[in-house]
Protein backbone atom coordinates (compact mmCIF):
# COMPACT_ATOMS: atom_id res chain seq x y z
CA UNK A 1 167.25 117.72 152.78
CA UNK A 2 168.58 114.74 151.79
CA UNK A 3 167.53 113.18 148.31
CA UNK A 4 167.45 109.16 148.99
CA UNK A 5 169.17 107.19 145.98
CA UNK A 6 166.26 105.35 145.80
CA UNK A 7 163.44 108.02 144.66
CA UNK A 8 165.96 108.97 141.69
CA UNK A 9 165.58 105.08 140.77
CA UNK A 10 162.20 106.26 140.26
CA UNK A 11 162.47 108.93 137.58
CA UNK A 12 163.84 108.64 134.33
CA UNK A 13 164.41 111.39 131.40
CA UNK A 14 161.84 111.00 128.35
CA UNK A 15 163.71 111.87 125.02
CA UNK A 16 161.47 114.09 122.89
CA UNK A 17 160.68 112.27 119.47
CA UNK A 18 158.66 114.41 116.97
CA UNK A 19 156.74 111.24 115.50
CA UNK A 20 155.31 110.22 119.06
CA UNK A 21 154.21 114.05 119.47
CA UNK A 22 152.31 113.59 116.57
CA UNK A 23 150.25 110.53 117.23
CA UNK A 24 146.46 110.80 118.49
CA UNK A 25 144.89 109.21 121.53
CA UNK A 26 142.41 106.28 120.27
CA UNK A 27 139.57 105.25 121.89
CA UNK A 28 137.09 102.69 121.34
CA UNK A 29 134.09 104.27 121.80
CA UNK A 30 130.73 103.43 119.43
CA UNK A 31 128.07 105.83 119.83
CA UNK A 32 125.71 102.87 118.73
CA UNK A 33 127.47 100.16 120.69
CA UNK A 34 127.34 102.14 123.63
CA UNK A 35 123.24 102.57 123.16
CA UNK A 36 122.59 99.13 122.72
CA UNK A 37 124.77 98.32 125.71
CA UNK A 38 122.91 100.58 128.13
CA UNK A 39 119.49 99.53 126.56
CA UNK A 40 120.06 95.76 127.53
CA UNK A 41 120.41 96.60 130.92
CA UNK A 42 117.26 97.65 131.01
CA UNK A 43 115.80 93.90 131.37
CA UNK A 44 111.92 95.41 131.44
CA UNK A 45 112.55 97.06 128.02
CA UNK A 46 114.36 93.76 126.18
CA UNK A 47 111.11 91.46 127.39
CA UNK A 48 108.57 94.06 126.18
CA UNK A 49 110.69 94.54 122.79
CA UNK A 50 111.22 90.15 122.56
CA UNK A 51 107.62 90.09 123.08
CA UNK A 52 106.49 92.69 120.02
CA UNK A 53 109.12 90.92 117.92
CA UNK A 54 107.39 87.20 119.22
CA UNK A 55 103.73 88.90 118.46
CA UNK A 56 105.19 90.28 114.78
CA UNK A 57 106.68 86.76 113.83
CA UNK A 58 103.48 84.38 115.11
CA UNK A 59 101.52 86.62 112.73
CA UNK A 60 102.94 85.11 109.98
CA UNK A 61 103.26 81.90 111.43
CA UNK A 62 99.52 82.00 112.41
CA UNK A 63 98.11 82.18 109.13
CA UNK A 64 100.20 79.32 107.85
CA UNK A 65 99.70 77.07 110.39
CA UNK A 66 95.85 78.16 109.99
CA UNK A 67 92.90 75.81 108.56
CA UNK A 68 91.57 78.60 106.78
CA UNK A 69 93.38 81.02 103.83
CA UNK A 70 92.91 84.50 105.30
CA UNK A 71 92.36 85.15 101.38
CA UNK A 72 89.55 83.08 101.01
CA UNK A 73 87.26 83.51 103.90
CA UNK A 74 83.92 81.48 103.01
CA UNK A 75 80.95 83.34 104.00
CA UNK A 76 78.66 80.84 105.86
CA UNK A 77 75.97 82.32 108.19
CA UNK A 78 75.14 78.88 109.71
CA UNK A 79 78.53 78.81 111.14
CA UNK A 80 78.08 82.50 112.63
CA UNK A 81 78.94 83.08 116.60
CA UNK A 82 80.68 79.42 117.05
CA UNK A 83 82.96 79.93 120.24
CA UNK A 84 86.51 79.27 119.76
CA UNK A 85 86.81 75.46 119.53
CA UNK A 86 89.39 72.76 118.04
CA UNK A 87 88.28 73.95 114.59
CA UNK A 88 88.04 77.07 115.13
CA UNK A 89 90.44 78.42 117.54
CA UNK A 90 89.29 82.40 117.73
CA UNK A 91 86.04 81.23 117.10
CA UNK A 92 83.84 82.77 114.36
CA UNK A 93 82.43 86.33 113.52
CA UNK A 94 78.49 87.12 112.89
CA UNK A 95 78.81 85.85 108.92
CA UNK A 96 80.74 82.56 109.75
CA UNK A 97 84.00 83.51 108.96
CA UNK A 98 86.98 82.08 110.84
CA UNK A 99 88.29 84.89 113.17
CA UNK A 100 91.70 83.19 113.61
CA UNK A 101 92.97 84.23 109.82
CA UNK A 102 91.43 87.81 110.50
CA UNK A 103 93.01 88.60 113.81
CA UNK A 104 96.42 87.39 112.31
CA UNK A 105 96.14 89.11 109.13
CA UNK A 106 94.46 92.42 110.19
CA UNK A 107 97.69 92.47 113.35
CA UNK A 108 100.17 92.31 110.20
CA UNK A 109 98.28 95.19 108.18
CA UNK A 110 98.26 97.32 111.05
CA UNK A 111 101.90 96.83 112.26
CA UNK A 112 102.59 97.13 108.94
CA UNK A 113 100.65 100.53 108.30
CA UNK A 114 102.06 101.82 111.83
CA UNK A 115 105.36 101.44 110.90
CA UNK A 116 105.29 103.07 107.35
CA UNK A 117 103.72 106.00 109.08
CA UNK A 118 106.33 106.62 111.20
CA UNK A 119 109.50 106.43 109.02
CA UNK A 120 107.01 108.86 106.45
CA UNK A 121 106.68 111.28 109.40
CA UNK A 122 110.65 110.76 110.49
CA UNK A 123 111.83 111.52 107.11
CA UNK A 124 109.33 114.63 106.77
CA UNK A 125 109.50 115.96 110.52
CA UNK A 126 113.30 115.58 110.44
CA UNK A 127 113.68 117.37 107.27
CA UNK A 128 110.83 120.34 107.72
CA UNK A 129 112.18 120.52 112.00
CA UNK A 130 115.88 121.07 110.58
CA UNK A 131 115.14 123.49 108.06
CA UNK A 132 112.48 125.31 110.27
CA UNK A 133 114.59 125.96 113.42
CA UNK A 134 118.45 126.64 111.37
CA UNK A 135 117.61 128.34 108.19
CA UNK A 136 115.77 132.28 109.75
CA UNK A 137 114.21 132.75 106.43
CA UNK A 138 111.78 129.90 106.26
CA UNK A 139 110.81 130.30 109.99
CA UNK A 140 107.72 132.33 109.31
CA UNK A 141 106.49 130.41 106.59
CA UNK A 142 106.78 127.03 108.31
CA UNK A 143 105.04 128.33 111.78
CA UNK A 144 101.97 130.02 110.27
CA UNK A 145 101.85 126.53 107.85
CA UNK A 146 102.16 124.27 111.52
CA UNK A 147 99.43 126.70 112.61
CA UNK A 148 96.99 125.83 110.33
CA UNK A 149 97.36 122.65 110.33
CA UNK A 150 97.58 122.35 113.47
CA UNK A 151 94.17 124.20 114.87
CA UNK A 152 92.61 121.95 112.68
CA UNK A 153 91.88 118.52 114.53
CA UNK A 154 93.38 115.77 112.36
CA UNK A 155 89.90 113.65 112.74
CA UNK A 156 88.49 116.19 110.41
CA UNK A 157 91.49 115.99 107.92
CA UNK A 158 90.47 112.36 107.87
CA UNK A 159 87.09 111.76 107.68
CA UNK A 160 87.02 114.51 104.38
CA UNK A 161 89.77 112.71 102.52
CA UNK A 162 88.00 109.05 103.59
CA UNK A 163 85.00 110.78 102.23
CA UNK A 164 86.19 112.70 99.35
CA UNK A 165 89.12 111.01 98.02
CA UNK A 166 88.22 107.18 99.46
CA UNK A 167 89.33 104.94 101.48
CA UNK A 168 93.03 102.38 101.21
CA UNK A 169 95.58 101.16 102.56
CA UNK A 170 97.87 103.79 100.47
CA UNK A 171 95.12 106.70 101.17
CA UNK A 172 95.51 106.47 105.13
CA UNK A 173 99.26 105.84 105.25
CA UNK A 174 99.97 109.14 102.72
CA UNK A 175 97.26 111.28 104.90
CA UNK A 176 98.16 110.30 108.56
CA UNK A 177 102.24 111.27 107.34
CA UNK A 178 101.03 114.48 105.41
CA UNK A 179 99.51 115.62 108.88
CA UNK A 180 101.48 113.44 111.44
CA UNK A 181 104.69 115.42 111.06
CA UNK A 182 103.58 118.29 113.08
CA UNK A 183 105.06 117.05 116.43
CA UNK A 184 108.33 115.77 115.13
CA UNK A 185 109.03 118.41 113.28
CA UNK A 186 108.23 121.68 115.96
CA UNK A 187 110.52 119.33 118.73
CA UNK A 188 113.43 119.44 115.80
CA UNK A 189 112.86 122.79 115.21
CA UNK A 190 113.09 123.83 118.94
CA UNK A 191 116.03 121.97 119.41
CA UNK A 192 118.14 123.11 116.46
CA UNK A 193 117.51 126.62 117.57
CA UNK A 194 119.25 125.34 120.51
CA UNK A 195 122.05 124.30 118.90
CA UNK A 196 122.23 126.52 115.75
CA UNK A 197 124.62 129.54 117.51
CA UNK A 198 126.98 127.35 119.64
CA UNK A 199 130.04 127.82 118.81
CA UNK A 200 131.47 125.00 117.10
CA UNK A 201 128.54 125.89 114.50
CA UNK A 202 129.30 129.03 113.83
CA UNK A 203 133.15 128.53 113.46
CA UNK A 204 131.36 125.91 110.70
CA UNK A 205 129.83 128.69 108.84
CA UNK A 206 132.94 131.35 109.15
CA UNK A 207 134.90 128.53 107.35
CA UNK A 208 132.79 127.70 104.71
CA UNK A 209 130.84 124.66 105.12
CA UNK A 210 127.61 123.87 103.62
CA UNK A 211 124.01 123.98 105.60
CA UNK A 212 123.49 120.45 104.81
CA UNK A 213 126.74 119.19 106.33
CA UNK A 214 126.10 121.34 109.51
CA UNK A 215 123.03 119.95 109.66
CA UNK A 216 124.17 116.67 109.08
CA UNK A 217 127.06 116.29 110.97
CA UNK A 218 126.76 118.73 114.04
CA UNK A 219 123.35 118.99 114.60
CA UNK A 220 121.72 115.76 114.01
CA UNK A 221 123.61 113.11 115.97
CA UNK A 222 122.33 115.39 119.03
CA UNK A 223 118.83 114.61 117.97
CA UNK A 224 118.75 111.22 117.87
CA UNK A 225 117.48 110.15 120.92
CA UNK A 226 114.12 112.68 120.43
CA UNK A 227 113.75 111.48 117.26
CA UNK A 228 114.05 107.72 118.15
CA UNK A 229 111.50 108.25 120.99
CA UNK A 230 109.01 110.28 118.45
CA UNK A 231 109.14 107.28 115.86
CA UNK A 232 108.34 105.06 118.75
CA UNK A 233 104.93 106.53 119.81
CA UNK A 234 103.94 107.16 116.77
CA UNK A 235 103.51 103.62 116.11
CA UNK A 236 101.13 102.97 118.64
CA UNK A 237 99.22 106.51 117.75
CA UNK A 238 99.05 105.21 114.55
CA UNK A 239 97.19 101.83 115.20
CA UNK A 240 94.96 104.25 117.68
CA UNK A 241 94.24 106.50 115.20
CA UNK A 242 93.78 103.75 112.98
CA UNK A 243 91.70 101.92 115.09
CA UNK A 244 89.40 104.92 115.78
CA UNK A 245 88.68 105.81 112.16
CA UNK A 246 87.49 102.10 111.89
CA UNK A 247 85.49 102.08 114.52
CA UNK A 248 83.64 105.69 112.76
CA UNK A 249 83.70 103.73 109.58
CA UNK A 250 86.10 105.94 108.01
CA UNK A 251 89.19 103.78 108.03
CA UNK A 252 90.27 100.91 105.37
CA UNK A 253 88.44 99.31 103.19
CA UNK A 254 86.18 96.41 105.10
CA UNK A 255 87.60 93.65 102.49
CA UNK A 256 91.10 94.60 104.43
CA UNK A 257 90.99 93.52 107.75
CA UNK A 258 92.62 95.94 110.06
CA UNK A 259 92.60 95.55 113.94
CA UNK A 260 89.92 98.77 114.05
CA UNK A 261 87.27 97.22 111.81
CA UNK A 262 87.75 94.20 113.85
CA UNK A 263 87.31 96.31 116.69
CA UNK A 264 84.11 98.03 115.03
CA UNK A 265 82.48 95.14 113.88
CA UNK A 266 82.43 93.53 117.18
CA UNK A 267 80.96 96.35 118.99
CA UNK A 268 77.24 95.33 118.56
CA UNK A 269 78.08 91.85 119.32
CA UNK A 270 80.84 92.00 122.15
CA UNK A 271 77.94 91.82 125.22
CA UNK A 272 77.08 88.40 123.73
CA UNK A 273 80.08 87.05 122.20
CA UNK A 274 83.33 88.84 124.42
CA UNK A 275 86.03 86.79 122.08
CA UNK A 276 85.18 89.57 119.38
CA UNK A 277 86.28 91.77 121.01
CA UNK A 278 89.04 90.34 123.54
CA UNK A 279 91.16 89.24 120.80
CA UNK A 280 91.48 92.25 118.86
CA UNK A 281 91.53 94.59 121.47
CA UNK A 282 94.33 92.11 123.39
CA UNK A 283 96.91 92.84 120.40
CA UNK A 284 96.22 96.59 120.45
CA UNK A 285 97.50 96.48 123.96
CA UNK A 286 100.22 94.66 123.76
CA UNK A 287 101.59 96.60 120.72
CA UNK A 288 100.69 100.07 122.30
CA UNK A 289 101.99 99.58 125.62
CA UNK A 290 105.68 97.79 124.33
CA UNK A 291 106.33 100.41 122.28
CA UNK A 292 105.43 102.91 124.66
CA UNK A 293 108.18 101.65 127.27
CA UNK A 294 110.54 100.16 124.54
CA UNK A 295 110.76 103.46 123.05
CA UNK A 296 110.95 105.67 126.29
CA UNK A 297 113.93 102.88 127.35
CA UNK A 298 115.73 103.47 123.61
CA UNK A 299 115.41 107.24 123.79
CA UNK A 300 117.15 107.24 127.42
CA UNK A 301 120.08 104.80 125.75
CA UNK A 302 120.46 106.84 122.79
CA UNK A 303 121.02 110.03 124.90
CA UNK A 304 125.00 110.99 124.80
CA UNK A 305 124.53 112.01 128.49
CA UNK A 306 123.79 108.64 129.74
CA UNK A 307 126.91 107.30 128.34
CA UNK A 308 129.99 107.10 130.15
């Protein structure tokens, strides 16, 4: 068969040059740009998260903007139960106190306390999960220690140390991370005993490289998006748990307003005076249920199998 001019036209010989054979493909790939750009398209998940960040930033605008110092709330029982007025915008509690200043103030202490709590239980649950599931020795000592911890329900952990040991701000956020680590760290550990034998980890270990770096480097970015979604609910479990010891009377100390001793105090009043409770129990809501679907919408963004 006939070969047309033409087609030749549309061939040419390549030359071989050993410095082209040598370059690398480049892409421009970011793990982290890549996460962020699938998590803005989910619009949902960007309100939810712009409204947390609005609630976190008119907390501290609140109190400045307040009539009265969150520091120095005057006691003044003839001013007790006044609805929420031009004065007093929240209203007032049972001793005359303005409620504005304490719903702002205990919303910062609790956000605050949330959040500590869950980097504490990241950095713990990361490290014990890793260690746990890749290193064979330590596997038996770290189950039968999650086991006893575990059967044990962590109300009781709390309530003896509130009783025993007392009850602050530091107290809590050191106990709820020395028994909050339990569920981050048995998903770690179940996942790096996925990973531990692949191959690209062993080849690791035939040449050499340190436990730390495997860990590091070619187990951990494969965690991320469990660990991101962990950290996320335990921010609302926190204020929960939080808000639950208050309301036994085995949370902070009353002279630091939380949302939970808000919470408790208005219990024998909230049949008469709602805005006790309303308030308080509004911003738990709103905190609980963004991070809920803020975190679940992260988590999906940060897994490598959603990107393209």
């Amino acid at each position: 068969m006939a070969v047309n001019s033409n087609d030749d036209a549309r061939f040419k010989v390549v030359e071989y040059s050993p410095e082209k054979a040598e370059m690398i493909g480049y892409s421009n790939y970011s793990y982290w740009k890549s996460v962020f750009h699938n998590f803005l398209k989910k619009k949902s998940a960007v309100a939810l998260l712009i409204v947390f960040v609005a609630l976190v930033v008119f907390s501290f605008v609140a109190l400045v903007i307040g009539k009265y110092d969150y520091r120095n709330l005057v006691t003044d029982s003839s001013k007790g139960f006044i609805l929420p007025n031009s004065e007093f915008w929240f209203g007032t509690d049972n001793l005359g106190r303005d409620y504005w200043s304490q719903v702002w103030y205990a919303t910062q202490t609790s956000i605050k306390l949330a959040c500590i709590v869950a980097i504490g239980e990241c950095v713990l649950g990361v490290t014990i999960g890793l260690l746990w599931g890749y290193v064979r020795q330590l596997d038996r000592f770290f189950t039968e220690l999650y086991n006893v911890i575990d059967n044990i329900p962590q109300i009781i952990y709390m309530t003896l140390i509130a009783l025993m040991v007392g009850k602050s701000f530091t107290i809590m956020a050191v106990s709820l991370i020395a028994f909050g680590w339990l569920g981050m760290a048995r998903n770690i550990r179940n996942l790096v005993m996925m990973y531990r034998d692949r191959e690209y980890n062993l080849a690791s270990r035939c040449l050499g490289t340190p436990t730390y770096r495997i860990l590091l480097k070619n187990i951990l970015p494969y965690l991320i998006s469990v660990i991101i979604l962990r950290v996320a609910l335990s921010i609302p479990r926190t204020i929960s748990m939080e808000t639950t010891l208050s309301y036994l009377g085995l949370g902070l100390d009353i002279n630091t307003p939380t949302l939970g001793i808000l919470l408790r105090n208005a219990r024998s009043y909230f049949l008469n005076y709602p805005y006790l409770l309303v308030f308080p129990a509004v911003i738990v809501s709103v905190v609980t249920i963004t991070f809920y679907l803020v975190g679940n919408a992260f988590s999906d963004a940060a897994d490598p199998r959603n990107h393209v």
